[in-house]
C-alpha atoms as a PDB file:
ATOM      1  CA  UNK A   1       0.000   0.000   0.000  1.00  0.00           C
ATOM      2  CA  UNK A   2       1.380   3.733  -1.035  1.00  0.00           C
ATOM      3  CA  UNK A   3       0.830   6.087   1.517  1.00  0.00           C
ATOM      4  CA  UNK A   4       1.327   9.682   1.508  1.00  0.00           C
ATOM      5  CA  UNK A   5       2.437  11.817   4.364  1.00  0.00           C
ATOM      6  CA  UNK A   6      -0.037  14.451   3.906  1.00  0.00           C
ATOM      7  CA  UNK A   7      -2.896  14.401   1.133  1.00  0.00           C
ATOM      8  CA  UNK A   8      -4.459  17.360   1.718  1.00  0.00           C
ATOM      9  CA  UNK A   9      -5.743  20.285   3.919  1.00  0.00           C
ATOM     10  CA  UNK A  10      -9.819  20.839   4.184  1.00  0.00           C
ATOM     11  CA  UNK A  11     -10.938  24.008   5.692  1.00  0.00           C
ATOM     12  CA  UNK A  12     -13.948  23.494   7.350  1.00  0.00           C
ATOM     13  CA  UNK A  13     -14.305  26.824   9.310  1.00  0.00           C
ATOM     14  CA  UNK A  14     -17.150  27.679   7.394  1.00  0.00           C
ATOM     15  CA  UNK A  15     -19.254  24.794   8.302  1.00  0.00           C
ATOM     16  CA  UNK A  16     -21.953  23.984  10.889  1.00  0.00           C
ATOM     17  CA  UNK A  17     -22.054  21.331  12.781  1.00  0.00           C
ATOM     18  CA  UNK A  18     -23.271  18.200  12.327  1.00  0.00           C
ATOM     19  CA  UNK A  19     -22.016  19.305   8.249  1.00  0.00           C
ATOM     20  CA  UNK A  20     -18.315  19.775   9.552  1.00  0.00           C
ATOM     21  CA  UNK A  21     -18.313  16.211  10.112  1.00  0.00           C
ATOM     22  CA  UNK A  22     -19.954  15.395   7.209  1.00  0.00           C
ATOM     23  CA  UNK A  23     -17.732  16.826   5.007  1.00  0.00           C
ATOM     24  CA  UNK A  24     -14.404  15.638   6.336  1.00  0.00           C
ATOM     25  CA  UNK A  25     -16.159  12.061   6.486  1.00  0.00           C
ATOM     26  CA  UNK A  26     -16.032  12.995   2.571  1.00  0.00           C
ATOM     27  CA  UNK A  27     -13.006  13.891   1.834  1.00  0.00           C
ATOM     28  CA  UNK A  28     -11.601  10.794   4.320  1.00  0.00           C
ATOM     29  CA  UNK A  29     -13.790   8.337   1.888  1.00  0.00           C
ATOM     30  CA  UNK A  30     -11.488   9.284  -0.905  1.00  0.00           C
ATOM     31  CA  UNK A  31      -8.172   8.501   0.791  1.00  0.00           C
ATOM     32  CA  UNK A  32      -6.757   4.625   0.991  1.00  0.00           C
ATOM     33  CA  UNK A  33      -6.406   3.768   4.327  1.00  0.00           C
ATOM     34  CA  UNK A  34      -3.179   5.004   6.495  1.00  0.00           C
ATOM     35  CA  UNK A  35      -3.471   8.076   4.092  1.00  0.00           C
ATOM     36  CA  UNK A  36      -3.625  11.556   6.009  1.00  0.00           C
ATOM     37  CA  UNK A  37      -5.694  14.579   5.957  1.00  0.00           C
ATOM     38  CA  UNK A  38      -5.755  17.794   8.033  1.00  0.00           C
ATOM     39  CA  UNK A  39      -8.769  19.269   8.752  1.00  0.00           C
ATOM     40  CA  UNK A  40      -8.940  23.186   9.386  1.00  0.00           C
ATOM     41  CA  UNK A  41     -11.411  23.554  12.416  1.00  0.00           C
ATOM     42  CA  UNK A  42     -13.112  26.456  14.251  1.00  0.00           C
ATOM     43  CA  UNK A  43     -13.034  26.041  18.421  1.00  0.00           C
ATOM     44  CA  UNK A  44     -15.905  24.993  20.482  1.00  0.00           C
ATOM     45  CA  UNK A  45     -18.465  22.749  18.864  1.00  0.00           C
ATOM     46  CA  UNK A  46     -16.371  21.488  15.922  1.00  0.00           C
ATOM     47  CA  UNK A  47     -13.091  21.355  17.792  1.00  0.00           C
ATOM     48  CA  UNK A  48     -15.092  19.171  20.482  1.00  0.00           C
ATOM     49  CA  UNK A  49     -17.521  16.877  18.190  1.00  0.00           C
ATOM     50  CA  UNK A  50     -15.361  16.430  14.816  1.00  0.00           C
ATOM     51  CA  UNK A  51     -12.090  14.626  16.478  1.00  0.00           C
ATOM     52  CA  UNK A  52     -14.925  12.220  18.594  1.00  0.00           C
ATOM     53  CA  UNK A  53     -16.806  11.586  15.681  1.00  0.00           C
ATOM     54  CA  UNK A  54     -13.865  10.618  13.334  1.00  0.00           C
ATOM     55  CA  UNK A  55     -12.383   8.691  16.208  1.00  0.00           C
ATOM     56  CA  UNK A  56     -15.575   6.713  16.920  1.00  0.00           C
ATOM     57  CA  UNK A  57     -15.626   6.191  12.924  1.00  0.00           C
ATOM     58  CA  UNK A  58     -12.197   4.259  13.302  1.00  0.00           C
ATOM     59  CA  UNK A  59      -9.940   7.138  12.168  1.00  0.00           C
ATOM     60  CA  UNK A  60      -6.765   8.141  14.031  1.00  0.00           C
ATOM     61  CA  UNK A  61      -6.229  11.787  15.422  1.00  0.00           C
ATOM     62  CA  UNK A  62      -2.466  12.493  14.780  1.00  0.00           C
ATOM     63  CA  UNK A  63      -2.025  15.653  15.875  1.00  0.00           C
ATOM     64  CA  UNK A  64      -3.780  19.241  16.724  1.00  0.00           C
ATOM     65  CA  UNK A  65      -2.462  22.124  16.579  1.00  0.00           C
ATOM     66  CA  UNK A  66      -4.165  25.527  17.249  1.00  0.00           C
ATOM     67  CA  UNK A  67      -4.015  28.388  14.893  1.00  0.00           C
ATOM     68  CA  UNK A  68      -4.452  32.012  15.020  1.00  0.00           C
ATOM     69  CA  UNK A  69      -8.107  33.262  15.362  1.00  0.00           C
ATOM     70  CA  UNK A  70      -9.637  30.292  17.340  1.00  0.00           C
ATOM     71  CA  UNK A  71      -8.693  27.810  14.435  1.00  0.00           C
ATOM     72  CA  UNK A  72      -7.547  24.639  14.935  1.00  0.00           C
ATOM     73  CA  UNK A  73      -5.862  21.908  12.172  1.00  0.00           C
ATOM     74  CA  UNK A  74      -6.848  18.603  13.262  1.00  0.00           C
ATOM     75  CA  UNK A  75      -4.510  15.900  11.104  1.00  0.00           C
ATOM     76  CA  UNK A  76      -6.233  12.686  10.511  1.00  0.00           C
ATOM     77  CA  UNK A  77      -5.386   8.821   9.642  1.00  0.00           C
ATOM     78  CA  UNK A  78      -7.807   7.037   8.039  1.00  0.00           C
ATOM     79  CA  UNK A  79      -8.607   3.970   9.692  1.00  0.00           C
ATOM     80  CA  UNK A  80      -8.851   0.631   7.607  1.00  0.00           C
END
């Protein structure tokens, strides 16, 4: 299997929530497991429910790191 260090970043700042989730559950679905994406994320509800949802989905949270103006990027694994 050919993974790639980093496939992509997604901001999903502009999102509501439960649609946050929805959307990075996209763009996962098009990676091959192992594959990673980072996820731009606003704080509060999408900071808290996005990494819980994508964990309970079978997907890995790497890392988070917080950005300027309450943003968050969130990198993911995609589970098998």
């Amino acid at each position: 299997m050919d993974c790639q260090a980093e496939a992509a970043e997604v901001d999903l700042t502009g999102e509501v929530c439960p649609m946050a989730f929805v959307r990075a559950k996209v763009h996962l679905d098009r990676l091959a497991p192992g594959q990673t994406l980072t996820l731009v994320l606003k704080g509060g509800d999408q900071i808290r429910s996005v990494p819980r949802s994508l964990r309970d989905e079978g997907h890995v949270i790497e890392a988070v790191e917080r950005r300027e103006d309450d943003r968050f990027a969130l990198r993911v694994r995609k589970g098998d």
